[in-house]
PDB file of N, CA and C in Angstrom:
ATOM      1  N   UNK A   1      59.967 -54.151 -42.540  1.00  0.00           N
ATOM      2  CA  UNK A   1      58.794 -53.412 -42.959  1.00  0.00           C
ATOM      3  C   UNK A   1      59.253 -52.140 -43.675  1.00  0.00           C
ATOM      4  N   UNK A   2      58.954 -52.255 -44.949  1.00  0.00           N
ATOM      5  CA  UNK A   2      58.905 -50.615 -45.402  1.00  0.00           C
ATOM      6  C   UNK A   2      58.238 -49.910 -45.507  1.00  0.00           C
ATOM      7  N   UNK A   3      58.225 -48.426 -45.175  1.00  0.00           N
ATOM      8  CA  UNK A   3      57.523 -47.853 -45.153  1.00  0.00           C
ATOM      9  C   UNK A   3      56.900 -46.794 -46.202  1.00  0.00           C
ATOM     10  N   UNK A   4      58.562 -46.770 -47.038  1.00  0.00           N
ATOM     11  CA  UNK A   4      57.450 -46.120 -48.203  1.00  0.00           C
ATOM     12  C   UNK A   4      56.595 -47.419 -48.819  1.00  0.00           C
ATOM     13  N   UNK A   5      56.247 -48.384 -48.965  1.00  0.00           N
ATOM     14  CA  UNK A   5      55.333 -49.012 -49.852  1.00  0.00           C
ATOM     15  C   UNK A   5      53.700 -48.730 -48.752  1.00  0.00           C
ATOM     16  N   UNK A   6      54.041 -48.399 -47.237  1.00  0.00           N
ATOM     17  CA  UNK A   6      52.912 -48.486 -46.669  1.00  0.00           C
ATOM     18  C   UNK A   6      52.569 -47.162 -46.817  1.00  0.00           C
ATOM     19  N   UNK A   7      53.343 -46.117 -46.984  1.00  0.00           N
ATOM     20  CA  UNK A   7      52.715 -44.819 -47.396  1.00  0.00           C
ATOM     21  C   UNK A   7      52.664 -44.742 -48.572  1.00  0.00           C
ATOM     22  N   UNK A   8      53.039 -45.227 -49.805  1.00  0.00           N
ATOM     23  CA  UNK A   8      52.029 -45.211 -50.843  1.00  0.00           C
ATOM     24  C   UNK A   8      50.792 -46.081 -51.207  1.00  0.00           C
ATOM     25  N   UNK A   9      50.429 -46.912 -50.098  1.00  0.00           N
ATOM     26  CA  UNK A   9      49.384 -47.342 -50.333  1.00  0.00           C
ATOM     27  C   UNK A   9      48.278 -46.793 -49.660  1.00  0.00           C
ATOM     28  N   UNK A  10      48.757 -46.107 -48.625  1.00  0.00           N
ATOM     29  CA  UNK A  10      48.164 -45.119 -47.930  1.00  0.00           C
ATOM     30  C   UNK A  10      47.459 -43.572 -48.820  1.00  0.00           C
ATOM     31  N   UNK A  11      48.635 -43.396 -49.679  1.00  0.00           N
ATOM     32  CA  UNK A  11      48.067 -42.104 -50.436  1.00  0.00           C
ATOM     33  C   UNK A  11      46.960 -43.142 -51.771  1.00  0.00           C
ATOM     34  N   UNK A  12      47.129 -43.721 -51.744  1.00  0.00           N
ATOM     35  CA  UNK A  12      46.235 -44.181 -52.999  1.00  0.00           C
ATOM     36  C   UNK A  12      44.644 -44.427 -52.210  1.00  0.00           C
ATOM     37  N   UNK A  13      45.012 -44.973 -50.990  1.00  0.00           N
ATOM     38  CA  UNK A  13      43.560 -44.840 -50.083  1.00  0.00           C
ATOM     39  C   UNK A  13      42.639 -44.049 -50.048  1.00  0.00           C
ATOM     40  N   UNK A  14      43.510 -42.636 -49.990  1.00  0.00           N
ATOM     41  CA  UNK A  14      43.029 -41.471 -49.584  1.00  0.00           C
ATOM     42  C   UNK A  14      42.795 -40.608 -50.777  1.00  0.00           C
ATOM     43  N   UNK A  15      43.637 -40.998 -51.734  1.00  0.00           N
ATOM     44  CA  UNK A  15      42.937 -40.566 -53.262  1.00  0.00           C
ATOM     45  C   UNK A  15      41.678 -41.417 -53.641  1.00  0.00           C
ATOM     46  N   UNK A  16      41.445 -42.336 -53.025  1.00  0.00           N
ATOM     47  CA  UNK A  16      40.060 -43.094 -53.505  1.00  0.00           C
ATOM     48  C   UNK A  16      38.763 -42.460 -53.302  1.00  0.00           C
ATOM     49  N   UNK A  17      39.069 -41.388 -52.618  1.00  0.00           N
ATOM     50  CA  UNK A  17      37.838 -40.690 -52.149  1.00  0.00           C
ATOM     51  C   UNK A  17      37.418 -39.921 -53.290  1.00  0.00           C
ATOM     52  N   UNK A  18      37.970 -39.359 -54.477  1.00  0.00           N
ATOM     53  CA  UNK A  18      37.290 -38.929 -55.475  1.00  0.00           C
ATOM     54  C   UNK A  18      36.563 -39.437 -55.958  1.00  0.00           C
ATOM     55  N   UNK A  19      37.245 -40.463 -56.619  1.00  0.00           N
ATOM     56  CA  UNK A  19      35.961 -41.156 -57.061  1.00  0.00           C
ATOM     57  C   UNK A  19      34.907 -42.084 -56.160  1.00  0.00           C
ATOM     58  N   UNK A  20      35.116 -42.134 -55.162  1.00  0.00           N
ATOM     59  CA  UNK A  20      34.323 -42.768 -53.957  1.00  0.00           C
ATOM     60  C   UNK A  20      32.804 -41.814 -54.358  1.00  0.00           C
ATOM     61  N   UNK A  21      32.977 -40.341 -53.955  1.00  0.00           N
ATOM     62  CA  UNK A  21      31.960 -39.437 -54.485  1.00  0.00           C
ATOM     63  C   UNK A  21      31.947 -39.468 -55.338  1.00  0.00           C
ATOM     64  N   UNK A  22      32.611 -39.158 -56.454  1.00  0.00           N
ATOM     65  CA  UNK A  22      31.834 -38.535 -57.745  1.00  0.00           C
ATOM     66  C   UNK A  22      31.251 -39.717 -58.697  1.00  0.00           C
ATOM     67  N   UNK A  23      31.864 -41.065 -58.401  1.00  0.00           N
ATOM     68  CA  UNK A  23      30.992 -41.801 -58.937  1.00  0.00           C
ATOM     69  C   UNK A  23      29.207 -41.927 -59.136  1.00  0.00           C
ATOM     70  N   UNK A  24      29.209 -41.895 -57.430  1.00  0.00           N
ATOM     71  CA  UNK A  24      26.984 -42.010 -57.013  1.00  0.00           C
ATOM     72  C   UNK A  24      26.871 -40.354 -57.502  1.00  0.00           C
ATOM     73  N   UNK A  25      27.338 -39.230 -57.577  1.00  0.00           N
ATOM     74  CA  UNK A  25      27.016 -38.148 -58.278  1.00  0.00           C
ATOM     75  C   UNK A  25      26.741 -37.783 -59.607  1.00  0.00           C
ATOM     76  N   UNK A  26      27.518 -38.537 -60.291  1.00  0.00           N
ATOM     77  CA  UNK A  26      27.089 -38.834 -61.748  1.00  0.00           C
ATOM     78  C   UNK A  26      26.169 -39.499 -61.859  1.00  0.00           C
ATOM     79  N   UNK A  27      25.878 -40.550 -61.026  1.00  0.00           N
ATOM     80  CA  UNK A  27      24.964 -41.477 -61.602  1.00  0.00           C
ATOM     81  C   UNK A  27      23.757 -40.735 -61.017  1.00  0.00           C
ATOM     82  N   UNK A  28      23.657 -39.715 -60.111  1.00  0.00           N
ATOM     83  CA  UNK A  28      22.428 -39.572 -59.908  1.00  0.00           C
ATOM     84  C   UNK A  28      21.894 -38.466 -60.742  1.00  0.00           C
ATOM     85  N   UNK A  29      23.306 -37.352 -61.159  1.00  0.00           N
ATOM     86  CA  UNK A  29      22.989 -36.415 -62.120  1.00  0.00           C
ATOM     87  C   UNK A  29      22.629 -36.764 -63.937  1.00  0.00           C
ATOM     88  N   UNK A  30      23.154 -38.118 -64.123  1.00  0.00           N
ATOM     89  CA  UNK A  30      23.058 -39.053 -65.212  1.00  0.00           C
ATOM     90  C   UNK A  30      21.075 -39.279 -65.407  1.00  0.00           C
ATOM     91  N   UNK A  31      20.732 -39.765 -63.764  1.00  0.00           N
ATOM     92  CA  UNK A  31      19.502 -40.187 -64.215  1.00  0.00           C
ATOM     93  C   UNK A  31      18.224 -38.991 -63.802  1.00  0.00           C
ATOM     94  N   UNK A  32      18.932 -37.790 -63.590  1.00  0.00           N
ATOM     95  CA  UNK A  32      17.968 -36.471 -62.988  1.00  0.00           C
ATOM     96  C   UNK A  32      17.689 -36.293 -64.877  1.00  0.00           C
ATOM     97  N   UNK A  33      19.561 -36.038 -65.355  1.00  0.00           N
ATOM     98  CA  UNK A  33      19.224 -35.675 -67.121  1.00  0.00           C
ATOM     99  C   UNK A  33      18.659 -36.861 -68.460  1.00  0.00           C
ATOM    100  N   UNK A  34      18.730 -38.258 -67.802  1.00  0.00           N
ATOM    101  CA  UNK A  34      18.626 -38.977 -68.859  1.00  0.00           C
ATOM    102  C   UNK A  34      19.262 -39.136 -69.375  1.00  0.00           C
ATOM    103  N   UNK A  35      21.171 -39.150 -69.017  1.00  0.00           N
ATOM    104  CA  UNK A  35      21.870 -38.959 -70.240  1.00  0.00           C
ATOM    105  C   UNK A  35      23.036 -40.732 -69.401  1.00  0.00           C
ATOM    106  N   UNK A  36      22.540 -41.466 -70.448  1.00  0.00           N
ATOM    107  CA  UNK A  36      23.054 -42.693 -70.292  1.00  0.00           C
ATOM    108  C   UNK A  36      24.395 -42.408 -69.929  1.00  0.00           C
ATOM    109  N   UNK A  37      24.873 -41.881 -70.948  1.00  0.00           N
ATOM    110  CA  UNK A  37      26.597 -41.715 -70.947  1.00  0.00           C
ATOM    111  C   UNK A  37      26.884 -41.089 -69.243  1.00  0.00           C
ATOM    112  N   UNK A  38      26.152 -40.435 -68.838  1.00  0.00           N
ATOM    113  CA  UNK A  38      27.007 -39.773 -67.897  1.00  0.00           C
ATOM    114  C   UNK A  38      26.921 -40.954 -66.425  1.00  0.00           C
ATOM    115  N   UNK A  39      25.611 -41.898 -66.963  1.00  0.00           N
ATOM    116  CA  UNK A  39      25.532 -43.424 -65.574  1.00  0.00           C
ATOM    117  C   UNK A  39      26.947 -44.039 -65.859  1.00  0.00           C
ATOM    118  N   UNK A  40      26.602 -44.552 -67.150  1.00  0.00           N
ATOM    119  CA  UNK A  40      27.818 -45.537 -67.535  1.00  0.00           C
ATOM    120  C   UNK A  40      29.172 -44.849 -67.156  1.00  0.00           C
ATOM    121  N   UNK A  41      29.418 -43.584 -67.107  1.00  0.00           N
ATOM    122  CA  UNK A  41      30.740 -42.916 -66.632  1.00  0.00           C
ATOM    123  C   UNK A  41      30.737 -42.896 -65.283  1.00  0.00           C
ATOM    124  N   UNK A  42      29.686 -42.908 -64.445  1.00  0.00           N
ATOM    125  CA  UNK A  42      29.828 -43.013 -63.054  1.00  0.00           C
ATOM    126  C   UNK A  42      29.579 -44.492 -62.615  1.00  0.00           C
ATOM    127  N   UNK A  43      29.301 -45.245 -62.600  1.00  0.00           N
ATOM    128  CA  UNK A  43      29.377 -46.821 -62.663  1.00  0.00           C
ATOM    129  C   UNK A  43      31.080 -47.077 -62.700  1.00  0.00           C
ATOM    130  N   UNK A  44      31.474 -46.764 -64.322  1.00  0.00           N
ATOM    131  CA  UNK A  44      33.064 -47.309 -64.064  1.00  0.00           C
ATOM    132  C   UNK A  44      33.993 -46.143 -63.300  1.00  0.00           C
ATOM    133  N   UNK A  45      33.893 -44.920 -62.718  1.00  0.00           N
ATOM    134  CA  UNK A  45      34.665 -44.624 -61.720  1.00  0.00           C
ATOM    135  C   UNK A  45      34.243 -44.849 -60.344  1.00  0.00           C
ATOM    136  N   UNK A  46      32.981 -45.619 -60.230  1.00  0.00           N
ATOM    137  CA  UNK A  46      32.594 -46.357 -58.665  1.00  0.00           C
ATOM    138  C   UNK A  46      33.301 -47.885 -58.927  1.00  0.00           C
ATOM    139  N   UNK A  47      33.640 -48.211 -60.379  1.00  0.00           N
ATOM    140  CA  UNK A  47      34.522 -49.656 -60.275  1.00  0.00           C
ATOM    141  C   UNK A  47      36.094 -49.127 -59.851  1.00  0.00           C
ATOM    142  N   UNK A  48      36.312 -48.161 -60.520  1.00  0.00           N
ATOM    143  CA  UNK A  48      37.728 -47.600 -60.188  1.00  0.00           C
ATOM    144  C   UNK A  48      37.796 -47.245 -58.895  1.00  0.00           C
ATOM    145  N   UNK A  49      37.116 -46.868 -57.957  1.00  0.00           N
ATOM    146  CA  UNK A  49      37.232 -46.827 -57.005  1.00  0.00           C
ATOM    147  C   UNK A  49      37.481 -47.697 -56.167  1.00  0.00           C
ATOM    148  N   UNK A  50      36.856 -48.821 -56.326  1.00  0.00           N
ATOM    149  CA  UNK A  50      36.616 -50.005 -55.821  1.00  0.00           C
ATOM    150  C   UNK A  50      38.469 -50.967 -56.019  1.00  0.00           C
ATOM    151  N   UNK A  51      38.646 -50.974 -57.122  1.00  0.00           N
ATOM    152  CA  UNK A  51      39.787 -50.979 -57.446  1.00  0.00           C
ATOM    153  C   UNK A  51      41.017 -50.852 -56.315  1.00  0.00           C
ATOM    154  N   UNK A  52      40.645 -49.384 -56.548  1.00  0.00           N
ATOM    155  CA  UNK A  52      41.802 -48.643 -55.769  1.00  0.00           C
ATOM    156  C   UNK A  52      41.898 -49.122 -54.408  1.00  0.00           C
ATOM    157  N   UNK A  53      40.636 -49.232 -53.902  1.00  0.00           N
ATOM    158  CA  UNK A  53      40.723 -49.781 -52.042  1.00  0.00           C
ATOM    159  C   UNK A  53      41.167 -51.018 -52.375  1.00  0.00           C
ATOM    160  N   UNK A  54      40.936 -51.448 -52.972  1.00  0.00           N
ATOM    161  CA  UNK A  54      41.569 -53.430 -52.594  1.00  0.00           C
ATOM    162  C   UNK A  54      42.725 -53.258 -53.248  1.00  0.00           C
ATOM    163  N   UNK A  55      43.296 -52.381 -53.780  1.00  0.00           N
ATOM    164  CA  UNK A  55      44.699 -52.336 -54.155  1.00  0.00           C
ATOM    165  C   UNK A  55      45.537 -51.920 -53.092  1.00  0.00           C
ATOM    166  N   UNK A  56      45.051 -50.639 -52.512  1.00  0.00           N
ATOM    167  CA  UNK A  56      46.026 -49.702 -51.585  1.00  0.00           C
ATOM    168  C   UNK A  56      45.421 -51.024 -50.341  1.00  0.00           C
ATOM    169  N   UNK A  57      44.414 -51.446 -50.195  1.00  0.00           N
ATOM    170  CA  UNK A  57      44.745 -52.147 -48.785  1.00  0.00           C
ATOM    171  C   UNK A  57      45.565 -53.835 -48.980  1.00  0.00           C
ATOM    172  N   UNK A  58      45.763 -54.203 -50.246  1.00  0.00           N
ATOM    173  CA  UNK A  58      46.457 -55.712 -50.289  1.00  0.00           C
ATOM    174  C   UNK A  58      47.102 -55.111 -49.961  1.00  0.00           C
ATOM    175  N   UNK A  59      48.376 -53.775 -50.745  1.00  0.00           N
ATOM    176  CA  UNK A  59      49.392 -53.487 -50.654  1.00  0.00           C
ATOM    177  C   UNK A  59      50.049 -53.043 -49.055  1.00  0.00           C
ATOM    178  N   UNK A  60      49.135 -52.357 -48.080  1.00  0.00           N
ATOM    179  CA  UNK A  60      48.901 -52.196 -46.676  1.00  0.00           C
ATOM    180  C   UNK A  60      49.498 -53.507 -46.127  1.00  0.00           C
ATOM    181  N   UNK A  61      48.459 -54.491 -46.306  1.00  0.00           N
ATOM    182  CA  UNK A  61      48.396 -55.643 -45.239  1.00  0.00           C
ATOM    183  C   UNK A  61      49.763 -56.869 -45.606  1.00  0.00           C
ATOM    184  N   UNK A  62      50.096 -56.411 -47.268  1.00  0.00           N
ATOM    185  CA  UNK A  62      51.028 -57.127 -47.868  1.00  0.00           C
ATOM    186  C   UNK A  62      52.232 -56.942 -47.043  1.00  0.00           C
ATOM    187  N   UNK A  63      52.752 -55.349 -46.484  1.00  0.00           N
ATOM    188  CA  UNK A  63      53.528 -55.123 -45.989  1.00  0.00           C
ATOM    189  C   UNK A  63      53.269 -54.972 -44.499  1.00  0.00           C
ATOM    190  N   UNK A  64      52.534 -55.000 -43.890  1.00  0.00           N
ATOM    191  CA  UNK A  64      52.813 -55.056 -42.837  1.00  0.00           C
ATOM    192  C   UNK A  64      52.977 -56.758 -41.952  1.00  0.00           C
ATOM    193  N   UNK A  65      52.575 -57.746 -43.059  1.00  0.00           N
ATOM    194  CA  UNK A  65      52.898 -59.027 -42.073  1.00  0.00           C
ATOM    195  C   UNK A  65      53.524 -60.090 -43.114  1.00  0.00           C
ATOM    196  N   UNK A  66      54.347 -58.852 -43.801  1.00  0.00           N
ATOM    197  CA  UNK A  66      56.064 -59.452 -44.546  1.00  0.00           C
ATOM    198  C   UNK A  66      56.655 -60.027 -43.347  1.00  0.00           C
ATOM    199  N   UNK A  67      57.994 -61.156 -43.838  1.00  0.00           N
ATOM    200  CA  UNK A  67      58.612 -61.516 -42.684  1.00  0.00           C
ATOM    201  C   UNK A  67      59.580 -61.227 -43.328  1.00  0.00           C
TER     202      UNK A  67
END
């Protein structure tokens, strides 16, 4: 088991939380102003987010039940 690959999948976890928030924040400040651009920009950093967790956790579970 290594452990740096489980602590960098760990920090990418925990960086997911930016855009975790600021994604539904745009989109709600997007539709308070009417300004399309700013949904469509929060939409794809709630996909990037999304991203990121199923990345940092394959990479998690990848390594922990390596043989």
């Amino acid at each position: 088991m290594n452990k740096n690959k489980i602590a960098k999948g760990i920090k990418i976890l925990i960086s997911s939380f930016i855009p975790i928030f600021m994604g539904p924040f745009m989109i709600h400040l997007g539709q308070l102003k009417n300004n399309y651009f700013l949904i469509i920009l929060g939409v794809i950093t709630c996909l990037i987010a999304i991203v990121m967790i199923f990345t940092s956790l394959f990479r998690i579970i990848n390594e922990l039940f390596q043989k």
